[in-house]
PDB file of N, CA and C in Angstrom:
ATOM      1  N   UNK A   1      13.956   5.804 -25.253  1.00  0.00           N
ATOM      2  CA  UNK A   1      13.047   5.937 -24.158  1.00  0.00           C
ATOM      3  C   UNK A   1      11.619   5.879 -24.683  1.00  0.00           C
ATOM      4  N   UNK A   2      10.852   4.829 -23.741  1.00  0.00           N
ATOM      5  CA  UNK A   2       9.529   5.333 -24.361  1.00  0.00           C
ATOM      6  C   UNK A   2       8.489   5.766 -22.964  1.00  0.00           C
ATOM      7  N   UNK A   3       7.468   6.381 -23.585  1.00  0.00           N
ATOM      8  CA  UNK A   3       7.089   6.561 -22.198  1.00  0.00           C
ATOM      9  C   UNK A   3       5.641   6.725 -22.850  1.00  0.00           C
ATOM     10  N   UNK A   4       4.852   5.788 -21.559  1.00  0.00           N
ATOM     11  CA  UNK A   4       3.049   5.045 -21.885  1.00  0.00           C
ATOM     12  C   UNK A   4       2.593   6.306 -20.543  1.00  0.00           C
ATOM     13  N   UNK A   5       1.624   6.991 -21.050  1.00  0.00           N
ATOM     14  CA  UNK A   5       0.775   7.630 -20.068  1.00  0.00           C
ATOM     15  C   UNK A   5      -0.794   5.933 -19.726  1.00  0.00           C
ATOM     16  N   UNK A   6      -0.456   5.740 -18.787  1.00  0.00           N
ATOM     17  CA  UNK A   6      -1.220   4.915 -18.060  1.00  0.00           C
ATOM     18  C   UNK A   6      -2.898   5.452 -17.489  1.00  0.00           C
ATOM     19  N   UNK A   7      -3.496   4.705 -18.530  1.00  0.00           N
ATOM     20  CA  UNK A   7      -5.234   5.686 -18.156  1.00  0.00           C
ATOM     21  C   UNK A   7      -6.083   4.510 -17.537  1.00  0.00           C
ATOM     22  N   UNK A   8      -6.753   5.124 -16.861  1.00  0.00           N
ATOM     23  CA  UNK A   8      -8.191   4.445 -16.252  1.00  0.00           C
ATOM     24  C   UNK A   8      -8.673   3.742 -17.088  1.00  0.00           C
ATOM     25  N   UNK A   9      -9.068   2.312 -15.989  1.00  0.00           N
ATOM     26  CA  UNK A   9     -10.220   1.417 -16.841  1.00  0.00           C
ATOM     27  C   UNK A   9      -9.445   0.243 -17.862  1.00  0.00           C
ATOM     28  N   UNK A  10      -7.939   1.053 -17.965  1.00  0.00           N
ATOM     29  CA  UNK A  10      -7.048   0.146 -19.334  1.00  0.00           C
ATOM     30  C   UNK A  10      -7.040   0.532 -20.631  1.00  0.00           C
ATOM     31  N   UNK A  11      -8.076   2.115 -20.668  1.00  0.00           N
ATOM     32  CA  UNK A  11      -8.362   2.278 -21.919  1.00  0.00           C
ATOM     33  C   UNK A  11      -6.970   2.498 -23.205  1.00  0.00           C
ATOM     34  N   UNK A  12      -5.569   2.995 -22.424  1.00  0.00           N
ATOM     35  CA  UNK A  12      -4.842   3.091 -22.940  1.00  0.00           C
ATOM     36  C   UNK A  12      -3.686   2.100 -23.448  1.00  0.00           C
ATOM     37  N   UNK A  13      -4.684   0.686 -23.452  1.00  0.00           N
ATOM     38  CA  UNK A  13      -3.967  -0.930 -23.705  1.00  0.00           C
ATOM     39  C   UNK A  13      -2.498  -0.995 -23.000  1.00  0.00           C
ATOM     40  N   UNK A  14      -2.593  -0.564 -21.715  1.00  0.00           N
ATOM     41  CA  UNK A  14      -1.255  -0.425 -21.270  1.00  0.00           C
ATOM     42  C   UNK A  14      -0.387  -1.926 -21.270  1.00  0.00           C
ATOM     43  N   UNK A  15      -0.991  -2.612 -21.232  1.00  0.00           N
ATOM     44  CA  UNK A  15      -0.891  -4.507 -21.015  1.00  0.00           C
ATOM     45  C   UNK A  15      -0.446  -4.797 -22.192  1.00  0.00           C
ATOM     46  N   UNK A  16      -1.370  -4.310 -23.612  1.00  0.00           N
ATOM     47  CA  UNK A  16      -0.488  -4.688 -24.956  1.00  0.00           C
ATOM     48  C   UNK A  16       0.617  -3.850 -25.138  1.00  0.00           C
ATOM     49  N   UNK A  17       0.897  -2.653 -24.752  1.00  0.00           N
ATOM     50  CA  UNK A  17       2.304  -1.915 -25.109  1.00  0.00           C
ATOM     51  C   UNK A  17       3.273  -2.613 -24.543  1.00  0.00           C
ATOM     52  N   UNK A  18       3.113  -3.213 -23.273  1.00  0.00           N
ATOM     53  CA  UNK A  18       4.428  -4.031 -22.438  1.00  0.00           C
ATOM     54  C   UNK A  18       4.492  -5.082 -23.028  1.00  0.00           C
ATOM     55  N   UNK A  19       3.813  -5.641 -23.345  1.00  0.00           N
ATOM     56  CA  UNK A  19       3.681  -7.146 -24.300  1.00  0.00           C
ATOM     57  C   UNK A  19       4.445  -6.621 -25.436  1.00  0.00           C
ATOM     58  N   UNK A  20       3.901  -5.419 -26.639  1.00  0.00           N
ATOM     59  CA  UNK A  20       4.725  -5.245 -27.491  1.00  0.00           C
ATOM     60  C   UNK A  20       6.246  -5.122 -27.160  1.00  0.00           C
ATOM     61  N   UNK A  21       6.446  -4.241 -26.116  1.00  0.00           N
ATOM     62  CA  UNK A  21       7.871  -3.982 -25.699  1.00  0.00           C
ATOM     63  C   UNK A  21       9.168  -4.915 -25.715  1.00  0.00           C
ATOM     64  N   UNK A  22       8.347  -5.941 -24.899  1.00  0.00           N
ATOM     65  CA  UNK A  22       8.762  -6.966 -24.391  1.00  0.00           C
ATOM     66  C   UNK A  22       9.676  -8.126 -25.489  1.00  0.00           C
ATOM     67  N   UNK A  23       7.823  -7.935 -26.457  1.00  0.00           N
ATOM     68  CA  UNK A  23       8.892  -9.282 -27.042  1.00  0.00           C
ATOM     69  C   UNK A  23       9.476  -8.529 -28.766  1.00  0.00           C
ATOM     70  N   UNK A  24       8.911  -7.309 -28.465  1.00  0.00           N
ATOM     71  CA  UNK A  24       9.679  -6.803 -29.905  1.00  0.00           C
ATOM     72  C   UNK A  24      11.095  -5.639 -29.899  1.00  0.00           C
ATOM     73  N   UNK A  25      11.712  -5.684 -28.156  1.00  0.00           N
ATOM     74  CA  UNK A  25      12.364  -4.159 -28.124  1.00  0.00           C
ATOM     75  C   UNK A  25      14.011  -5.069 -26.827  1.00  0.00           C
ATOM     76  N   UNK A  26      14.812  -4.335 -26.599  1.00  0.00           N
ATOM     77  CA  UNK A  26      15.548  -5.472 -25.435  1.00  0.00           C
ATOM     78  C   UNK A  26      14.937  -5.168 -23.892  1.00  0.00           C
ATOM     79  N   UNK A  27      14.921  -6.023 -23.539  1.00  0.00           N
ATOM     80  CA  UNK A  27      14.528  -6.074 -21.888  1.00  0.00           C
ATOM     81  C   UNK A  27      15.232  -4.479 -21.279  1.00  0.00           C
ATOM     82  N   UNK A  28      15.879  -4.329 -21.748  1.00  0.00           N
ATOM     83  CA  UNK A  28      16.522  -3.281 -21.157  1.00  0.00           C
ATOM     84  C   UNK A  28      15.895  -1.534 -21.522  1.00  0.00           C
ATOM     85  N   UNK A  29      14.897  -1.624 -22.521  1.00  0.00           N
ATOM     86  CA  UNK A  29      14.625  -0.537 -23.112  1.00  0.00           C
ATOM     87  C   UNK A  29      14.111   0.445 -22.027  1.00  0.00           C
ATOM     88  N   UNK A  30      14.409   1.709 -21.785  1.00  0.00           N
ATOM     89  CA  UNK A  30      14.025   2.350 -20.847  1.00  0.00           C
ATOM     90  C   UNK A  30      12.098   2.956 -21.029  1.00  0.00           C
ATOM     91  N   UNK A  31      11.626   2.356 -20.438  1.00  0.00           N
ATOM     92  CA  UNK A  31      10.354   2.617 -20.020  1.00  0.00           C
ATOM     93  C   UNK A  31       9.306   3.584 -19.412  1.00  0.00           C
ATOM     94  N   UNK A  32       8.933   4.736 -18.956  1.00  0.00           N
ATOM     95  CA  UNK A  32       8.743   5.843 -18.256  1.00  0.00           C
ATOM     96  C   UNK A  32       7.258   5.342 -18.480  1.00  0.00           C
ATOM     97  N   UNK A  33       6.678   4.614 -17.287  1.00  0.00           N
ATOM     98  CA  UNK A  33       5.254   4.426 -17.111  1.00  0.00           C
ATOM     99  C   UNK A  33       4.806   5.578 -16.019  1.00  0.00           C
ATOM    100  N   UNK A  34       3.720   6.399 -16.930  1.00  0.00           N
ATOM    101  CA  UNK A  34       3.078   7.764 -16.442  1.00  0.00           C
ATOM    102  C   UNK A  34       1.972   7.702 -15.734  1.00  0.00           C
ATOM    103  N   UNK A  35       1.512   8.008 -14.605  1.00  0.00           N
ATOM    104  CA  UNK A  35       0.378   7.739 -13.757  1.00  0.00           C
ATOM    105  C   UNK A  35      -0.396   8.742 -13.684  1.00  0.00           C
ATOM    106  N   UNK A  36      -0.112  10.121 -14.139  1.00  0.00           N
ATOM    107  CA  UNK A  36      -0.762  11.271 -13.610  1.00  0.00           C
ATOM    108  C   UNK A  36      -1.475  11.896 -14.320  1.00  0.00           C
ATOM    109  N   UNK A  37      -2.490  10.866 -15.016  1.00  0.00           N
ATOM    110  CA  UNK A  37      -3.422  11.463 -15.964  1.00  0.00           C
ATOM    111  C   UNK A  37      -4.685  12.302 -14.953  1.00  0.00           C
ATOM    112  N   UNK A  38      -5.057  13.010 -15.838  1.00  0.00           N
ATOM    113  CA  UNK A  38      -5.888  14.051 -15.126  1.00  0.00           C
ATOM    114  C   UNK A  38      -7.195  14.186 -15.895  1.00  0.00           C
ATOM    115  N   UNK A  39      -8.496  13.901 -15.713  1.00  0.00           N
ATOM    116  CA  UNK A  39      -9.605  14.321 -16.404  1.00  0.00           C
ATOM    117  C   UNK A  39      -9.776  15.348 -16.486  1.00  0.00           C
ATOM    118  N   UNK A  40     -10.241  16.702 -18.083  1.00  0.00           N
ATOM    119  CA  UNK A  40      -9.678  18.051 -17.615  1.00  0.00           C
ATOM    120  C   UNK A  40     -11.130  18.204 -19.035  1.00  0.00           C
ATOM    121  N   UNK A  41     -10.957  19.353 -19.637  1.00  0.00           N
ATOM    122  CA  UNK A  41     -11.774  19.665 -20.746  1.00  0.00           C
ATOM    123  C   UNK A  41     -13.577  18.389 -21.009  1.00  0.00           C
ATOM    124  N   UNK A  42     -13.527  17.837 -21.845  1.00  0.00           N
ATOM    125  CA  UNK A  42     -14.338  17.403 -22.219  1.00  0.00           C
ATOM    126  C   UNK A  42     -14.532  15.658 -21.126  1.00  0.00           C
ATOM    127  N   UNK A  43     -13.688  15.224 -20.928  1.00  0.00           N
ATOM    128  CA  UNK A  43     -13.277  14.287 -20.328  1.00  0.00           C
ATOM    129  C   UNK A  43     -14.768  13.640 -19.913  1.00  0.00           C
ATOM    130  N   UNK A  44     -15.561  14.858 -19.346  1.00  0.00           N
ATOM    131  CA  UNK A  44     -16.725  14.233 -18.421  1.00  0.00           C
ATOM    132  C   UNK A  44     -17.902  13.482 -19.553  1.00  0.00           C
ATOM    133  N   UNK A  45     -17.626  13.963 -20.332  1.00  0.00           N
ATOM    134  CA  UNK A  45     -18.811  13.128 -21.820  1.00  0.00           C
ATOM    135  C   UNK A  45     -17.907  11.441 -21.818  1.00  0.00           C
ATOM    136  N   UNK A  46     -17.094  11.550 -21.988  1.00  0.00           N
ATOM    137  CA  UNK A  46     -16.396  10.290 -21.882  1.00  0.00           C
ATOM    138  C   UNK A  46     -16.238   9.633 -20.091  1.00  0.00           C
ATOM    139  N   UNK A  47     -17.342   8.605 -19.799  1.00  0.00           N
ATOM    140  CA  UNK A  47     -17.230   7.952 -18.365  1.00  0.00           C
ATOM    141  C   UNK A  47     -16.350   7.090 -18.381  1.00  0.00           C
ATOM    142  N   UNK A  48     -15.417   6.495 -19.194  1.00  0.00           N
ATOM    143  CA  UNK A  48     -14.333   5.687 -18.996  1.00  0.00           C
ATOM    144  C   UNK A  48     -13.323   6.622 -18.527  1.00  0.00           C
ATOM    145  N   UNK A  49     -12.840   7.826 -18.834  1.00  0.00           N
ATOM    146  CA  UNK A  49     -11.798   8.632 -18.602  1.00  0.00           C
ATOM    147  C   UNK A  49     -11.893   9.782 -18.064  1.00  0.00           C
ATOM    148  N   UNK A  50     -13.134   9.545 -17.397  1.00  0.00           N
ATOM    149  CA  UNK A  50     -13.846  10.371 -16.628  1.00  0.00           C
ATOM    150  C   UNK A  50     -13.579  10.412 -14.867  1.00  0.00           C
ATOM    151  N   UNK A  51     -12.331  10.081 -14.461  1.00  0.00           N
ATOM    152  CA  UNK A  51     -11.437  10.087 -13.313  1.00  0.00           C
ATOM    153  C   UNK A  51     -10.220   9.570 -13.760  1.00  0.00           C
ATOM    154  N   UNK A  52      -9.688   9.458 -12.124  1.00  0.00           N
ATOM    155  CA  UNK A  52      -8.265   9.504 -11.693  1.00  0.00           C
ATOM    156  C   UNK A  52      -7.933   8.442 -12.094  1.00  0.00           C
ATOM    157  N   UNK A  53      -6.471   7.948 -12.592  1.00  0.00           N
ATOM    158  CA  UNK A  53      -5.905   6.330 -12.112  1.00  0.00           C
ATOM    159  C   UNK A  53      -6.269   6.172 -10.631  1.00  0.00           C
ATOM    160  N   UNK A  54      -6.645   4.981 -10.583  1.00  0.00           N
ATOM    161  CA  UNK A  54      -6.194   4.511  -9.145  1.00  0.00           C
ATOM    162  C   UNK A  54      -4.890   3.645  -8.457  1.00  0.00           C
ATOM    163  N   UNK A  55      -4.507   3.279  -7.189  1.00  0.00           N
ATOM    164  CA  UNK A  55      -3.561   3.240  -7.345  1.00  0.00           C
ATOM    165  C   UNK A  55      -3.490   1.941  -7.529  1.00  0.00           C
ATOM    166  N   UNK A  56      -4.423   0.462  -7.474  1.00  0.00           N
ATOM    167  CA  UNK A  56      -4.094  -0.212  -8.166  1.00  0.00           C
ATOM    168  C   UNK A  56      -4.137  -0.129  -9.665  1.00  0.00           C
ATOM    169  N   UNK A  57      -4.724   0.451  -9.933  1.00  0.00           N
ATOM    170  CA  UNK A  57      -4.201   0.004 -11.884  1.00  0.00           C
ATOM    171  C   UNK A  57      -2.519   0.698 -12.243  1.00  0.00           C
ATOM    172  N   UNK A  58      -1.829   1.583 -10.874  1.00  0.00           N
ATOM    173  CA  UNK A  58      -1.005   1.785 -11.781  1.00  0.00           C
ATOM    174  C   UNK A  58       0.170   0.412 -11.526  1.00  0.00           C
ATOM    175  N   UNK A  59      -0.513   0.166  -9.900  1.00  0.00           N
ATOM    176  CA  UNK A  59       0.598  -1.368  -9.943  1.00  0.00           C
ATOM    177  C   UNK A  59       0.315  -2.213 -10.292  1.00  0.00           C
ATOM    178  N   UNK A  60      -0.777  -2.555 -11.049  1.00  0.00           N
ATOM    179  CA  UNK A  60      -0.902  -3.705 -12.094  1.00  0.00           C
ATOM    180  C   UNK A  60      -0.284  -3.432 -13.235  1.00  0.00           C
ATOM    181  N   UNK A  61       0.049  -1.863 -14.148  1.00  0.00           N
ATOM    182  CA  UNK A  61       0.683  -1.763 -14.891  1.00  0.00           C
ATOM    183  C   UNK A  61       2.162  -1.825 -14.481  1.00  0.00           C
ATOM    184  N   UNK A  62       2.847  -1.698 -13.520  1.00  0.00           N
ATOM    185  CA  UNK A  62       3.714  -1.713 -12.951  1.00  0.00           C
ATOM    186  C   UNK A  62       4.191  -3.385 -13.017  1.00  0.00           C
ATOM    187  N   UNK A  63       3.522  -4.045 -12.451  1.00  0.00           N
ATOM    188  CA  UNK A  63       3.376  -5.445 -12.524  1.00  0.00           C
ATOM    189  C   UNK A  63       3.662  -6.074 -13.803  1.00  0.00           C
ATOM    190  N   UNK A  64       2.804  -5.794 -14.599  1.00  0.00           N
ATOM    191  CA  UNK A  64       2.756  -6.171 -16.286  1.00  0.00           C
ATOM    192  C   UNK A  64       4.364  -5.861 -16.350  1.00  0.00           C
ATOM    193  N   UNK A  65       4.766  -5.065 -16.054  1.00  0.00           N
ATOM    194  CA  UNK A  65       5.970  -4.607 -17.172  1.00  0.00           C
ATOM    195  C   UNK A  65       7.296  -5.687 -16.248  1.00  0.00           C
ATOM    196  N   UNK A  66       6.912  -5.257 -15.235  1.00  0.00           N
ATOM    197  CA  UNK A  66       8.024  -6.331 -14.316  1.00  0.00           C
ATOM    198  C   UNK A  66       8.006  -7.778 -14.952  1.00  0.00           C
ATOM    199  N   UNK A  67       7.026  -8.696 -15.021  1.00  0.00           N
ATOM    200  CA  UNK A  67       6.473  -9.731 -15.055  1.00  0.00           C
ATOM    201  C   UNK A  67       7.047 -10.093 -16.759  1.00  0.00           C
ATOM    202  N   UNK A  68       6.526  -9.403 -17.798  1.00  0.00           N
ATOM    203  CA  UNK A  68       7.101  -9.677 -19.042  1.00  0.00           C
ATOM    204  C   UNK A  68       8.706  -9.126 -19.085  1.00  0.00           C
ATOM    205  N   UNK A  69       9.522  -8.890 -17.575  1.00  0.00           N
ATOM    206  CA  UNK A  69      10.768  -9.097 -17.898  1.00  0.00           C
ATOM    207  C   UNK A  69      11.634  -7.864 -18.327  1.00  0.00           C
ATOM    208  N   UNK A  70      11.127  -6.320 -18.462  1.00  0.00           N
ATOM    209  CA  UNK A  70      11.744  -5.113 -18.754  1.00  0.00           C
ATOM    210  C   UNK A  70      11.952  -4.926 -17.188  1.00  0.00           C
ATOM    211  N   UNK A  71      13.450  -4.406 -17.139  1.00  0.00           N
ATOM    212  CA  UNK A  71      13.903  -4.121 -16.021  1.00  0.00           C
ATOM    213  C   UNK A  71      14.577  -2.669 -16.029  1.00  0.00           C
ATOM    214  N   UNK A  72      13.935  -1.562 -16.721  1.00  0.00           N
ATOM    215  CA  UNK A  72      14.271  -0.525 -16.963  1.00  0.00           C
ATOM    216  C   UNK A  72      13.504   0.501 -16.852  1.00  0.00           C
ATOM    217  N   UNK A  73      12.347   0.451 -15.322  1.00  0.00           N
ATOM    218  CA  UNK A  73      11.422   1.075 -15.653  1.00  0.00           C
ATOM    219  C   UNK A  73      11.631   2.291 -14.593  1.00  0.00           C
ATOM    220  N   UNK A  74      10.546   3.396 -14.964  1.00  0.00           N
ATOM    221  CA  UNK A  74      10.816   4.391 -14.361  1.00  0.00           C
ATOM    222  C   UNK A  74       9.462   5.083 -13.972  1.00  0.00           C
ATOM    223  N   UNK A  75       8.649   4.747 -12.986  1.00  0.00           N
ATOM    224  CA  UNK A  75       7.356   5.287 -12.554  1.00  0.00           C
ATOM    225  C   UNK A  75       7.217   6.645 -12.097  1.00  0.00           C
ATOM    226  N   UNK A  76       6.173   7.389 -12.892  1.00  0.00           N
ATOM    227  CA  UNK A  76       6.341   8.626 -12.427  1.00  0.00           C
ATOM    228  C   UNK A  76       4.403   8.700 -11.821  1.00  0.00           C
ATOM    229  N   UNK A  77       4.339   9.441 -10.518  1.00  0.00           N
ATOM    230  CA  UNK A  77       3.459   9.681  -9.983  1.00  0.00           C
ATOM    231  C   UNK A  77       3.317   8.648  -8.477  1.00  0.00           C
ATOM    232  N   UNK A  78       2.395   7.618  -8.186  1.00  0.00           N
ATOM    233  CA  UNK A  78       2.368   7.000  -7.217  1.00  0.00           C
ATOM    234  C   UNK A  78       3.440   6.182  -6.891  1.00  0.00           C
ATOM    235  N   UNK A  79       4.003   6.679  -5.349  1.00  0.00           N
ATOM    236  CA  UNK A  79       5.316   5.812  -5.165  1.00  0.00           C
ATOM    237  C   UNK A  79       5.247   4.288  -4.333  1.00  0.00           C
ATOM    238  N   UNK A  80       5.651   3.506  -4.951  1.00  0.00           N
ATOM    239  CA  UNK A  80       5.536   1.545  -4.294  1.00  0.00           C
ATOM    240  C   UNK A  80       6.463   1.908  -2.944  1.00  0.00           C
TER     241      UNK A  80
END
């Protein structure tokens, strides 16, 4: 199982982890893409990670992973 906490902006290369996944792991690998990052402590010095996902970036990450072909995924937070 792997599981990508999905951050604002893309900062967390969510696009290259599915790409890695994809072509280095089987289509089938179970996936747990995380939506419910939270800006909390220091967060506010940093303006990239300085809010919420929104809910398109989490279905573009959602997208990505469909699209390169893993069919094992498991979204936690905003429901499609």
């Amino acid at each position: 199982m792997i599981r990508h906490l999905v951050m604002p902006g893309g900062v967390g290369g969510t696009r290259k982890v599915v790409d890695w996944i994809a072509h280095n792991l089987p289509k089938d690998t179970y996936l747990n893409l995380m939506s419910q990052y939270t800006p909390v402590f220091r967060a506010s010095e940093f303006p990239e990670i300085d809010r919420r996902l929104t809910r398109e970036e989490c279905a573009q990450a959602v997208a990505w992973a469909r699209a390169a072909g893993l069919t094992n995924l498991d979204i936690q937070g905003y429901r499609f």
